[in-house]
N, C-alpha and C. Protein backbone atom coordinates (compact mmCIF):
# COMPACT_ATOMS: atom_id res chain seq x y z
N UNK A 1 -56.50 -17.49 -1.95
CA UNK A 1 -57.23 -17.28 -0.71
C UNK A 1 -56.46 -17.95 0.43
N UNK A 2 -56.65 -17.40 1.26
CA UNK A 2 -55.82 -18.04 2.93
C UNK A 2 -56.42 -17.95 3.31
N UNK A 3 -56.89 -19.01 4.52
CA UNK A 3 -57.38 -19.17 5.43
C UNK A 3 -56.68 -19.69 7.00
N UNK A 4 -57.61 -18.87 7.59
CA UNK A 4 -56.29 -18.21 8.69
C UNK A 4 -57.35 -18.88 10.14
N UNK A 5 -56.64 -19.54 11.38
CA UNK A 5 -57.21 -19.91 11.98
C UNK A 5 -58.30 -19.34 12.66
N UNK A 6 -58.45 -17.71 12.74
CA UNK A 6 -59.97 -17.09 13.65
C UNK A 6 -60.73 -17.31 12.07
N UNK A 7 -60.55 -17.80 10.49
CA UNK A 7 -61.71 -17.71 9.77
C UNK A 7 -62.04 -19.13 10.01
N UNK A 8 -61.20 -20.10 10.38
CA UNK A 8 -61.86 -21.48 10.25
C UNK A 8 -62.65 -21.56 12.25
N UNK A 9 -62.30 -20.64 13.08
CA UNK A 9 -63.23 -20.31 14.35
C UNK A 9 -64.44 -19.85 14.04
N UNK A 10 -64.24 -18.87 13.19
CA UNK A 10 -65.83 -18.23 12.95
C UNK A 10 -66.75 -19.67 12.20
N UNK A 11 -65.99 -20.15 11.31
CA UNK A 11 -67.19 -21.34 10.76
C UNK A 11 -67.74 -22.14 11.81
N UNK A 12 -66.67 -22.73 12.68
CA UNK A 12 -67.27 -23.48 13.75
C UNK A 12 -68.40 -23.22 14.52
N UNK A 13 -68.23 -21.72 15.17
CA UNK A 13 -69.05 -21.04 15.51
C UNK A 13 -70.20 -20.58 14.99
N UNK A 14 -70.17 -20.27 13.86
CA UNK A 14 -71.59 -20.50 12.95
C UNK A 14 -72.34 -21.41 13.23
N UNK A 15 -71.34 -22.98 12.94
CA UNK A 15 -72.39 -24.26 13.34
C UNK A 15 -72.89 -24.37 14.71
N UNK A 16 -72.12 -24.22 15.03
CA UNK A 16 -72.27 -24.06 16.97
C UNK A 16 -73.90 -22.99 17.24
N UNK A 17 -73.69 -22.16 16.67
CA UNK A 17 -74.67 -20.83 16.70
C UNK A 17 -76.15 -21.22 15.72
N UNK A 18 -75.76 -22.34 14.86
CA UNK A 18 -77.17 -22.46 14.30
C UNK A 18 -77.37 -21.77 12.93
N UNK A 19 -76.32 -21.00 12.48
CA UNK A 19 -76.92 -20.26 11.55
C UNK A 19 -75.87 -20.85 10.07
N UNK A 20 -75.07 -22.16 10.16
CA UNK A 20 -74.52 -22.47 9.31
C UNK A 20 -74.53 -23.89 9.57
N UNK A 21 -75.31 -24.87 8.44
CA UNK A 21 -75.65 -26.12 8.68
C UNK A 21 -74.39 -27.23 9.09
N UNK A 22 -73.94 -28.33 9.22
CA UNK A 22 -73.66 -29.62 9.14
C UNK A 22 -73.05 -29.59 7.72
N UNK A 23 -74.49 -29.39 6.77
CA UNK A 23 -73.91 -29.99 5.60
C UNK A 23 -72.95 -28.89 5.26
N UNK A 24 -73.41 -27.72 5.44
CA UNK A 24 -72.95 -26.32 4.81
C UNK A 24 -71.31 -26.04 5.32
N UNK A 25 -70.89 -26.71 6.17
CA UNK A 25 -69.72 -26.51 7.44
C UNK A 25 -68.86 -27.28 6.25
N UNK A 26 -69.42 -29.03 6.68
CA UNK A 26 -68.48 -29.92 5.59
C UNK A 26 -68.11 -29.53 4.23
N UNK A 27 -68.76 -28.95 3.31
CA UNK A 27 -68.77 -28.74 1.81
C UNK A 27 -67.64 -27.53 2.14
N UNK A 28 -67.71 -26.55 2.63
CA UNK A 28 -66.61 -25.68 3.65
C UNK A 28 -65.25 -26.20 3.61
N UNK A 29 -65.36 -27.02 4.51
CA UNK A 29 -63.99 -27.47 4.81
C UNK A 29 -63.30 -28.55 4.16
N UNK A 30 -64.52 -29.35 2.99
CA UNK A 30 -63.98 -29.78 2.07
C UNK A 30 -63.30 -28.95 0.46
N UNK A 31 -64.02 -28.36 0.65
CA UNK A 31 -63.81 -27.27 -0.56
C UNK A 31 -62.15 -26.42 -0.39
N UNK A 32 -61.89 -26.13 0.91
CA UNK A 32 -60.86 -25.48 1.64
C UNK A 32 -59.70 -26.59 1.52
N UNK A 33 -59.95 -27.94 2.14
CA UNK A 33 -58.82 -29.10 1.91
C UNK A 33 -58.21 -29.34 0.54
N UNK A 34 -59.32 -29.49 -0.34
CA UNK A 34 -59.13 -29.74 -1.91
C UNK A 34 -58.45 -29.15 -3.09
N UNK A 35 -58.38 -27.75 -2.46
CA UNK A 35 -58.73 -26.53 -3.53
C UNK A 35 -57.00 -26.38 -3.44
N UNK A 36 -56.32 -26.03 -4.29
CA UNK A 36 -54.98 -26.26 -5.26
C UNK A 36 -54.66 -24.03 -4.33
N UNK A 37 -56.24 -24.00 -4.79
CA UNK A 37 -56.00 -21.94 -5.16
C UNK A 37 -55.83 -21.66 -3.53
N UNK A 38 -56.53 -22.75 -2.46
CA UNK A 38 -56.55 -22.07 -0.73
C UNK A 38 -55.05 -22.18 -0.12
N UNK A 39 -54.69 -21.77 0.69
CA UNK A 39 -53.33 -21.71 1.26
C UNK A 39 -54.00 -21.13 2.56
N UNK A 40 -53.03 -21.86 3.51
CA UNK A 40 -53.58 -21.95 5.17
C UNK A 40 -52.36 -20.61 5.56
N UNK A 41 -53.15 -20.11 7.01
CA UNK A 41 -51.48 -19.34 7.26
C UNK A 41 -50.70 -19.80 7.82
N UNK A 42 -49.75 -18.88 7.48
CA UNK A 42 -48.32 -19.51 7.72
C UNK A 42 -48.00 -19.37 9.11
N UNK A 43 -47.15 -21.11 9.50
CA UNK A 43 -46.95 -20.93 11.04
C UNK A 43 -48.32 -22.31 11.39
N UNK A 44 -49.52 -22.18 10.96
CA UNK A 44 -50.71 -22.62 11.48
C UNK A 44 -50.90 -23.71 10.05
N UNK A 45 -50.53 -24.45 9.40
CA UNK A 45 -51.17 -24.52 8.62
C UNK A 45 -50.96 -26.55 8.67
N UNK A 46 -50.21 -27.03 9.95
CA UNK A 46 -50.46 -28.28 10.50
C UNK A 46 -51.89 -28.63 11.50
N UNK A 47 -52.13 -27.46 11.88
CA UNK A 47 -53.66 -27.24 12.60
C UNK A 47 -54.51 -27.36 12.14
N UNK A 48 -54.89 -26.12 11.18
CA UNK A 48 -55.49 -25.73 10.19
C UNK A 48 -56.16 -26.51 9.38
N UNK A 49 -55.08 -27.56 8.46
CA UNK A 49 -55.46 -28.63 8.01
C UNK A 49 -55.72 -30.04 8.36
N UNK A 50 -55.42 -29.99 10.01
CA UNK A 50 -55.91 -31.58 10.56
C UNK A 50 -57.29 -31.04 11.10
N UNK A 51 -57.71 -29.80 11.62
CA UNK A 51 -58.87 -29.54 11.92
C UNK A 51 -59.77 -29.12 10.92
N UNK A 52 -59.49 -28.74 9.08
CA UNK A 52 -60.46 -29.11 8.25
C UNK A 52 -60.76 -30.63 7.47
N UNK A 53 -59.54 -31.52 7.76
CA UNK A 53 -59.56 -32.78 7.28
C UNK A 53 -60.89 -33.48 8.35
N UNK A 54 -61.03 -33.21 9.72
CA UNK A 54 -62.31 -34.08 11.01
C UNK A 54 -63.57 -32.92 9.71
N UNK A 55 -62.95 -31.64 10.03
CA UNK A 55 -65.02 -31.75 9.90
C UNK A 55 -65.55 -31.95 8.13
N UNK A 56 -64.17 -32.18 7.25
CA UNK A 56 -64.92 -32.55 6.08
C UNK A 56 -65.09 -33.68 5.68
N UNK A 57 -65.31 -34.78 7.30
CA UNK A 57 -65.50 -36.09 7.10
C UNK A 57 -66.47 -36.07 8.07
N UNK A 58 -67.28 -35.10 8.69
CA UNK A 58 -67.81 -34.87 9.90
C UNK A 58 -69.54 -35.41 9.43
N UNK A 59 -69.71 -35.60 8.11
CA UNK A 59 -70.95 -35.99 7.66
C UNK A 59 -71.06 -37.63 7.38
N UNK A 60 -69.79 -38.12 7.72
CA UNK A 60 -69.69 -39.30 8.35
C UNK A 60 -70.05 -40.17 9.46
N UNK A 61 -71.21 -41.01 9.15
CA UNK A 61 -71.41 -41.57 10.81
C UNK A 61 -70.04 -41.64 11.46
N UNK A 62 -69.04 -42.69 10.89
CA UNK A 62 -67.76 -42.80 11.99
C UNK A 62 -67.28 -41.87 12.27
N UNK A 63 -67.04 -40.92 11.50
CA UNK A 63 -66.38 -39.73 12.03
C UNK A 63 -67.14 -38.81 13.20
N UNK A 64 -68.48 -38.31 12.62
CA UNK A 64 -69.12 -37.31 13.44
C UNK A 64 -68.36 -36.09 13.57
N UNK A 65 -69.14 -35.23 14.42
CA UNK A 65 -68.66 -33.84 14.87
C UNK A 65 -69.54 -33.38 16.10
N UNK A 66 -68.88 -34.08 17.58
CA UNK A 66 -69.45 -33.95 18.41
C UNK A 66 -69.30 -32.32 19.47
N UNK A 67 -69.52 -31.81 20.58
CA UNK A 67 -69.62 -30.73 20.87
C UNK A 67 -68.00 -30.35 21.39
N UNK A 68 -68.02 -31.83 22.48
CA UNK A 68 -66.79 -31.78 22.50
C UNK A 68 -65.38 -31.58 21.36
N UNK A 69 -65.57 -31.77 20.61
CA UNK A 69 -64.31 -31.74 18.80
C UNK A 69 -65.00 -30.24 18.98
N UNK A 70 -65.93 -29.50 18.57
CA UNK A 70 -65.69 -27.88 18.63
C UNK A 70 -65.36 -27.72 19.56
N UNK A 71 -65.79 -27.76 20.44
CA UNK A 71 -65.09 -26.91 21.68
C UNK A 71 -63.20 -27.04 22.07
N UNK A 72 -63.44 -28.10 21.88
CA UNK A 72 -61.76 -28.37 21.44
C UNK A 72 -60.93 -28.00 20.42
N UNK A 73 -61.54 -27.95 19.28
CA UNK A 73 -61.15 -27.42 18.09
C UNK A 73 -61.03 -25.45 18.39
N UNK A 74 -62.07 -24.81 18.68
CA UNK A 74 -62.20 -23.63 19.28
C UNK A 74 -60.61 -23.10 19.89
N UNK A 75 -60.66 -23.88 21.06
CA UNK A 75 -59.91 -23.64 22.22
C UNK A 75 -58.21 -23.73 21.72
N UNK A 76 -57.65 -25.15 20.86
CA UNK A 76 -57.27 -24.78 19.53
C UNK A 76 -56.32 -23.97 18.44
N UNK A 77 -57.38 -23.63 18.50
CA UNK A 77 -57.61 -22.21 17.57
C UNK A 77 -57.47 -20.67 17.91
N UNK A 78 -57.79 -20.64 19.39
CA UNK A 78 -57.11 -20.03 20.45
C UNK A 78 -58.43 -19.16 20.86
N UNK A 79 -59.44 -19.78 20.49
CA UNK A 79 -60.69 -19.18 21.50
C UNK A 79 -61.40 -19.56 22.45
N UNK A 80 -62.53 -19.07 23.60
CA UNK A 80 -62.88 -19.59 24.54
C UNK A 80 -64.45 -19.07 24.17
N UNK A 81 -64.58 -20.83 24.39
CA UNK A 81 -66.63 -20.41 23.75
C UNK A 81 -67.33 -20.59 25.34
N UNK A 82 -68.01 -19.30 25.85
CA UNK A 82 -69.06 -19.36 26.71
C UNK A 82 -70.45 -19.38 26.33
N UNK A 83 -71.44 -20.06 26.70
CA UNK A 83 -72.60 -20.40 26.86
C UNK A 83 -73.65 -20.23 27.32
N UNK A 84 -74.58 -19.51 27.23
CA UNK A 84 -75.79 -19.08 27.96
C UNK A 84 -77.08 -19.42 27.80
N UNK A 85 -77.92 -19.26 28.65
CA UNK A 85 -79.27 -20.31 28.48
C UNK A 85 -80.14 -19.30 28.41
N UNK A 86 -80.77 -19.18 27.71
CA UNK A 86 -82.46 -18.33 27.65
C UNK A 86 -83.58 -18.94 27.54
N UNK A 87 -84.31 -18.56 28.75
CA UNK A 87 -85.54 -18.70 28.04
C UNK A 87 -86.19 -18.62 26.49
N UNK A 88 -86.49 -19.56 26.25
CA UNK A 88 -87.29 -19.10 24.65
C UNK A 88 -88.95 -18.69 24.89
């Protein structure tokens, strides 16, 4: 399996979006660091792996995973996250 920097954007964005937990993100990007069988892509894979090494320590008080680290991480990664407010 490879993992390629817009699949480790979409996870972020999941968490960002609510529909993929904290815990669910870390076990993610620990599972991805660990794993012998994952391979990052090529070209990206000094990124790749310093930005899954923060969030699979991100269930760490010291570490954390504040808005700023995604949005930075995002940007990155080579995306631009906009924001909108709704009424609920």
């Amino acid at each position: 399996m490879v993992i390629t920097k817009e699949d480790l954007g979409k996870k972020i964005f999941a968490y960002i979006q609510g529909t993929l937990s904290q815990a669910e993100l870390v076990k993610w990007a620990e599972d991805a660091f660990f794993n012998d069988d994952v391979e990052f892509a090529t070209g990206d894979e000094g990124l790749i792996r310093d930005i899954l090494g923060h969030l699979g320590a991100a269930d760490v008080k010291q570490f954390g995973l504040t808005w700023e680290d995604c949005k930075a991480y995002l940007h990155a990664l080579g995306f631009a996250l906009h924001v909108e407010l709704e009424k609920a």
